[in-house]
Protein backbone atom coordinates (compact mmCIF):
# COMPACT_ATOMS: atom_id res chain seq x y z
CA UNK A 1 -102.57 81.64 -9.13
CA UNK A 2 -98.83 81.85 -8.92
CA UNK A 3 -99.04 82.09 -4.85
CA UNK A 4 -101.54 79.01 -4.62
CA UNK A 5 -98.95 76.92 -6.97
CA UNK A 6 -96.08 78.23 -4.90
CA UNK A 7 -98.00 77.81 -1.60
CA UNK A 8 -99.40 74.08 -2.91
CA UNK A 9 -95.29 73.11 -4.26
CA UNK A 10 -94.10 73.93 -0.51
CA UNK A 11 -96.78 71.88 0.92
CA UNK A 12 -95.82 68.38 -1.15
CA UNK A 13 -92.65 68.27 -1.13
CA UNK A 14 -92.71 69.04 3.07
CA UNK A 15 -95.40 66.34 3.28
CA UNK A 16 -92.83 64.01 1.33
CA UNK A 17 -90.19 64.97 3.68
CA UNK A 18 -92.40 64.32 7.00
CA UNK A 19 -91.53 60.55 7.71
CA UNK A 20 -87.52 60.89 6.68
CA UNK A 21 -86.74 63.83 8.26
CA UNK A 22 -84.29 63.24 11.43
CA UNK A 23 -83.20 65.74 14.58
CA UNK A 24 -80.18 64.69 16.34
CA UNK A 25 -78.19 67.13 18.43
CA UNK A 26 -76.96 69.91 16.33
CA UNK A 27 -72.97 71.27 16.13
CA UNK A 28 -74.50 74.02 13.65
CA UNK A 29 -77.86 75.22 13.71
CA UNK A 30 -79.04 75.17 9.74
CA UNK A 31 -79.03 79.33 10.16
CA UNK A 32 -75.28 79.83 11.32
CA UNK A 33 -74.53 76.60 8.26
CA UNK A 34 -76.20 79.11 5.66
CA UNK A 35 -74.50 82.02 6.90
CA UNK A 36 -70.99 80.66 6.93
CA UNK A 37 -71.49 79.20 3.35
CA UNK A 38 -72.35 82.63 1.95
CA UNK A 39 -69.67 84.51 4.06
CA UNK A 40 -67.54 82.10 2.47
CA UNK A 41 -68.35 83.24 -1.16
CA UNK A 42 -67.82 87.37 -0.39
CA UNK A 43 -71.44 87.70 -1.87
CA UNK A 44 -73.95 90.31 0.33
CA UNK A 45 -76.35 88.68 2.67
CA UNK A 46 -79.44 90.59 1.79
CA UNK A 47 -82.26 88.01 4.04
CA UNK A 48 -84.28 85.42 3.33
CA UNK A 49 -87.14 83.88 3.99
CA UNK A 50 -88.32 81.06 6.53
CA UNK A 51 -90.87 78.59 6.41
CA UNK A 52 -93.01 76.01 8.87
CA UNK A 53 -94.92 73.29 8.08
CA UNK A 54 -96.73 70.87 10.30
CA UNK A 55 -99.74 68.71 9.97
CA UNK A 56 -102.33 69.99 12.52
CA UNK A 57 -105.10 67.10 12.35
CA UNK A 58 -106.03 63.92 10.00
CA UNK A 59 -109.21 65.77 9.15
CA UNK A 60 -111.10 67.19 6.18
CA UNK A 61 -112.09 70.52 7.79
CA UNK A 62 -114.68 72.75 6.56
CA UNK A 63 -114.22 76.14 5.33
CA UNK A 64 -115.50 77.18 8.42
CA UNK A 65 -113.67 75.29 10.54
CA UNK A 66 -110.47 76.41 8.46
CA UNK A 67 -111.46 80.01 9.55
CA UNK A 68 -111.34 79.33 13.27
CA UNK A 69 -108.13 77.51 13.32
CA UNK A 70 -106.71 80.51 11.03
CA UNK A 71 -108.04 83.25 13.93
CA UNK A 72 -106.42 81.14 16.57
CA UNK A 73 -102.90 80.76 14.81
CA UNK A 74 -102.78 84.40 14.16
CA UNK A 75 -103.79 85.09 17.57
CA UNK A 76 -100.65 82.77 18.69
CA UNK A 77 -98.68 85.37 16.14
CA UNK A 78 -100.18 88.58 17.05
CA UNK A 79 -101.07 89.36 13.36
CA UNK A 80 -104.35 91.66 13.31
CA UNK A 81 -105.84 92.53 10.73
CA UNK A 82 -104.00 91.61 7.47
CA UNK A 83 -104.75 90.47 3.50
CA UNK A 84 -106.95 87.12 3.88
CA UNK A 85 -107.11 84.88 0.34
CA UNK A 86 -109.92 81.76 -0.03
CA UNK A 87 -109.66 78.78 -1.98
CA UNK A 88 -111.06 75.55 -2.42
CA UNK A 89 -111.87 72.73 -4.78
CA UNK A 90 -113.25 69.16 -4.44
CA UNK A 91 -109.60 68.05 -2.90
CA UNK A 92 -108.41 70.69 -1.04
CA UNK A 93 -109.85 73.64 1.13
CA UNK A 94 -107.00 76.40 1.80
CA UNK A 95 -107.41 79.76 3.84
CA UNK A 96 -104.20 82.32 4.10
CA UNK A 97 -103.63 85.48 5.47
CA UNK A 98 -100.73 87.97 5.15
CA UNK A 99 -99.76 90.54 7.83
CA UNK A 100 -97.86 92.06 10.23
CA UNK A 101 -96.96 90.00 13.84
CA UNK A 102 -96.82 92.60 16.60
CA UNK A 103 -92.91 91.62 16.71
CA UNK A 104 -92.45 93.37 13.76
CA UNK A 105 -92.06 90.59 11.13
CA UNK A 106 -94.27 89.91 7.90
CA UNK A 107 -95.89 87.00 8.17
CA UNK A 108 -98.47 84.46 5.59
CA UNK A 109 -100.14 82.09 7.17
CA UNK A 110 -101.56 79.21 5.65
CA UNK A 111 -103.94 76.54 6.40
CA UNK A 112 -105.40 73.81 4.05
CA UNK A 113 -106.81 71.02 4.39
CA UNK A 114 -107.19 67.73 1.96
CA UNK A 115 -109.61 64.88 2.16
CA UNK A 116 -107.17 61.95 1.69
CA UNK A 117 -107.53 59.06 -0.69
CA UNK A 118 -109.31 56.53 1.26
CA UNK A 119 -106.28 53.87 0.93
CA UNK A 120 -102.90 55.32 1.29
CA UNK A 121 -103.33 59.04 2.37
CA UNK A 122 -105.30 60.06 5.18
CA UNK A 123 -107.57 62.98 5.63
CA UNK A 124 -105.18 66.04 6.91
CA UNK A 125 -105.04 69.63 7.68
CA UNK A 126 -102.05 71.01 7.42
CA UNK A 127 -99.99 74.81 8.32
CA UNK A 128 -97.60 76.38 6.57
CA UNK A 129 -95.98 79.72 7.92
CA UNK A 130 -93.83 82.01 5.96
CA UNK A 131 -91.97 85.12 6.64
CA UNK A 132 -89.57 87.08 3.96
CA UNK A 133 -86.67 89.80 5.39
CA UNK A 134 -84.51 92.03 3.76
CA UNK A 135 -81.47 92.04 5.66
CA UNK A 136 -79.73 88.96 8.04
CA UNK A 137 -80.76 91.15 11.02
CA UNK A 138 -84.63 90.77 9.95
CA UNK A 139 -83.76 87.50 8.94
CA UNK A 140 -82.10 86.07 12.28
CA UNK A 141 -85.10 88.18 14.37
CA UNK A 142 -87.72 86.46 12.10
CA UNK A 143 -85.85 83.03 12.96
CA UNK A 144 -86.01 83.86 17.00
CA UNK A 145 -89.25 84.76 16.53
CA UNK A 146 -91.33 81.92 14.98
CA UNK A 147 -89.33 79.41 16.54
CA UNK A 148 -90.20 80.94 20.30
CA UNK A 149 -94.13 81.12 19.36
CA UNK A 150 -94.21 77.76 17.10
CA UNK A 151 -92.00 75.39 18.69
CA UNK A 152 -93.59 74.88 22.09
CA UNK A 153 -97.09 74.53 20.59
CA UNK A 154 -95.98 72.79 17.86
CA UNK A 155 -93.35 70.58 18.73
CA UNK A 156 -93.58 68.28 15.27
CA UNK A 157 -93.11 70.88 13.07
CA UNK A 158 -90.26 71.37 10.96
CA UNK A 159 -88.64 74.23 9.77
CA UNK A 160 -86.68 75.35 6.34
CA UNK A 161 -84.85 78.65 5.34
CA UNK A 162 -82.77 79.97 2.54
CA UNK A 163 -80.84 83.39 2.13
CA UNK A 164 -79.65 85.33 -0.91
CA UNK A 165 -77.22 87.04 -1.10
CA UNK A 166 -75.96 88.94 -5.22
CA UNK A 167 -72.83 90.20 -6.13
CA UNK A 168 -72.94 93.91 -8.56
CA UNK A 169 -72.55 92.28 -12.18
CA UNK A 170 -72.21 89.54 -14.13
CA UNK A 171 -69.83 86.44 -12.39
CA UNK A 172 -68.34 83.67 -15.01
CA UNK A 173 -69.70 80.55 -15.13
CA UNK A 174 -66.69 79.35 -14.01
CA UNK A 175 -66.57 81.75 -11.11
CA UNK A 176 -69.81 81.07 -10.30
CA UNK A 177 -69.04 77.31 -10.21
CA UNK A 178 -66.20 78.36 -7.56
CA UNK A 179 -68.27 80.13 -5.42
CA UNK A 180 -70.74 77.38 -4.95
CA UNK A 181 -67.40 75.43 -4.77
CA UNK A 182 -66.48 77.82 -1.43
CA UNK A 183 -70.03 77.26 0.06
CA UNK A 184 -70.30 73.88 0.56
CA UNK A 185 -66.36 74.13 1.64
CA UNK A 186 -67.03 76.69 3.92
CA UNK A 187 -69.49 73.71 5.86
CA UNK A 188 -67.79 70.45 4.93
CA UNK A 189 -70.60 69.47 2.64
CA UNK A 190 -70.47 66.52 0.62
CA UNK A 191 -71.90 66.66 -3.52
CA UNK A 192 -75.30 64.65 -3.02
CA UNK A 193 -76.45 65.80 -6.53
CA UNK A 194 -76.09 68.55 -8.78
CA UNK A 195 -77.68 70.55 -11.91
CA UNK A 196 -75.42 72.44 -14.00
CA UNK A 197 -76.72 74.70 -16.99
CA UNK A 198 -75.39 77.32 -18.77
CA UNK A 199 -77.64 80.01 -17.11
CA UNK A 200 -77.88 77.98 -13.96
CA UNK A 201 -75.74 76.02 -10.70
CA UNK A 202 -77.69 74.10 -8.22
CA UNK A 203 -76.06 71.75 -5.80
CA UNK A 204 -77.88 69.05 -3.45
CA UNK A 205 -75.18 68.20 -0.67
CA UNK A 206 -75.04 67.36 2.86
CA UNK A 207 -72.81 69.18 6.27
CA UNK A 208 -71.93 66.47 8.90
CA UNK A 209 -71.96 69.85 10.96
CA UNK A 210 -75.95 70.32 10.82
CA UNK A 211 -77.15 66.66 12.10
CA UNK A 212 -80.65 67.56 10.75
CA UNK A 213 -81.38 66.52 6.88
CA UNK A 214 -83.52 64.92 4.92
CA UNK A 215 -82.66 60.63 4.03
CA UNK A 216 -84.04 59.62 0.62
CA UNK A 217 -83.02 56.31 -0.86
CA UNK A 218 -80.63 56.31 1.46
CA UNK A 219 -78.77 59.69 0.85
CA UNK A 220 -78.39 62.48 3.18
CA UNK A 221 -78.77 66.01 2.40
CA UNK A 222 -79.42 69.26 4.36
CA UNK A 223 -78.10 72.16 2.09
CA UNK A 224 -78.66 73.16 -1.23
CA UNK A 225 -76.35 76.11 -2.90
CA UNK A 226 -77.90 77.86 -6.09
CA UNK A 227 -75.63 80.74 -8.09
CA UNK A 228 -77.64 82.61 -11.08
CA UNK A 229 -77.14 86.13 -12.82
CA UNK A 230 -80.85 87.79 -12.55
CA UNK A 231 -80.53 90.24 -15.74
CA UNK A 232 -83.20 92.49 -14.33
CA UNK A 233 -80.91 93.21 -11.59
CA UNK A 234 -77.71 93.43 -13.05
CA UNK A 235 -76.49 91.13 -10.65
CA UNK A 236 -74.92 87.78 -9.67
CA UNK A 237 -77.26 85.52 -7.23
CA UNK A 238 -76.18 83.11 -4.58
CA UNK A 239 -78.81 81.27 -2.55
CA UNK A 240 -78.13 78.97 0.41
CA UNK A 241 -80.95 76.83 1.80
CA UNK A 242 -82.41 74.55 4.29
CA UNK A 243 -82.76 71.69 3.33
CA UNK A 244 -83.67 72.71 0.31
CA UNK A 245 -84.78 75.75 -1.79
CA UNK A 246 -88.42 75.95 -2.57
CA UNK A 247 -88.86 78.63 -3.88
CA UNK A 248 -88.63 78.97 -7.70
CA UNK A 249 -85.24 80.23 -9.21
């Protein structure tokens, strides 16, 4: 249930984004802005996790027809074999499978499709690809990767990362506060909007050195900086991501 709400989240707020989002030539590319924000704070780079979405077709597609587009996207990934999930409900039909690509990533791929609203949303069938790493070397081959197979044959897609990266114990929230300070120094980024709790930093901003980003109500933003102490872990969390974080925190 959790991975449907996580998997259904990812999906509306990346439809929202489709008609605002904008790709001038880049000076950064969104991976090297994450990177230099966290280098900036001192805190380990321990991977991430990147994410494509695209709307395939403005069609309500059967279950069946769902399983023949998800054969022919993992063929375009190399993933055999793998963990396949089934869903569906009078608004939505979703298929995803989780596995290994033969270039040595971890992969889900998702398809679902929704039947529109008969006035403002049309029928469409959308893809969402996933792939979690470890370390910034997974992380940067996962990158190189997906964008090699998915940009060519899907040339309206868009893609989103984030990386974490901890510090051993407990920060201050004051020190925390001047890490996430460092970050958005580290790539010129401007405060779009922020949410400070006691247990909890998140900052909206935008980098005039990654052109991409995401325009609502006329403000830009293409980074978003989140600092957290997980007490499980016994350790201080910094996330960086593009253009925003989805997952939850």
């Amino acid at each position: 249930m959790k991975y449907r709400k996580k998997i259904g989240l990812i999906l509306l707020i990346l439809m929202l984004a489709t008609t605002v989002y904008a790709w001038p030539k880049d000076y950064l590319t969104a991976v090297e802005a994450l990177i230099f924000a966290l280098e900036a704070t001192g805190a380990d780079i321990e991977g991430g996790e990147v994410q494509f979405y695209a709307v395939l077709n403005e069609q309500f597609l059967s279950l069946a027809e769902l399983e023949k587009l998800l054969a022919d996207l993992a063929r375009w990934l190399t993933v055999a074999g793998g963990k396949k999930e089934k869903s569906s409900g009078e608004s939505f039909r979703m298929l995803a499978l989780r596995g290994r690509a033969l270039k040595g990533i971890d992969v889900q791929i998702v398809v679902q499709s929704n039947p529109g609203d008969n006035f403002t949303m049309p029928p469409q069938t959308h893809l969402l690809v996933i792939s979690q790493t470890n370390s910034l070397p997974e992380f940067r081959k996962a990158v190189a990767a997906l964008q090699k197979i998915l940009v060519p044959k899907l040339p309206q897609g868009q893609f989103s990362y984030y990386l974490k990266s901890s510090f051993d114990g407990k920060k201050t929230h004051a020190e925390m506060y001047k890490l996430t300070q460092a970050a958005l120094a580290a790539v010129e980024a401007k405060l779009v909007e922020g949410m400070v709790t006691p247990d909890l930093i998140s900052l909206t901003a935008y980098t005039p050195l990654v052109k991409q980003h995401l325009l609502v109500e006329d403000e830009r933003f293409n980074l978003n900086v989140v600092a957290f102490y997980d007490d499980y872990l016994e350790r201080t969390i910094i996330w960086a991501g593009f253009p925003l974080i989805h997952d939850p925190y």
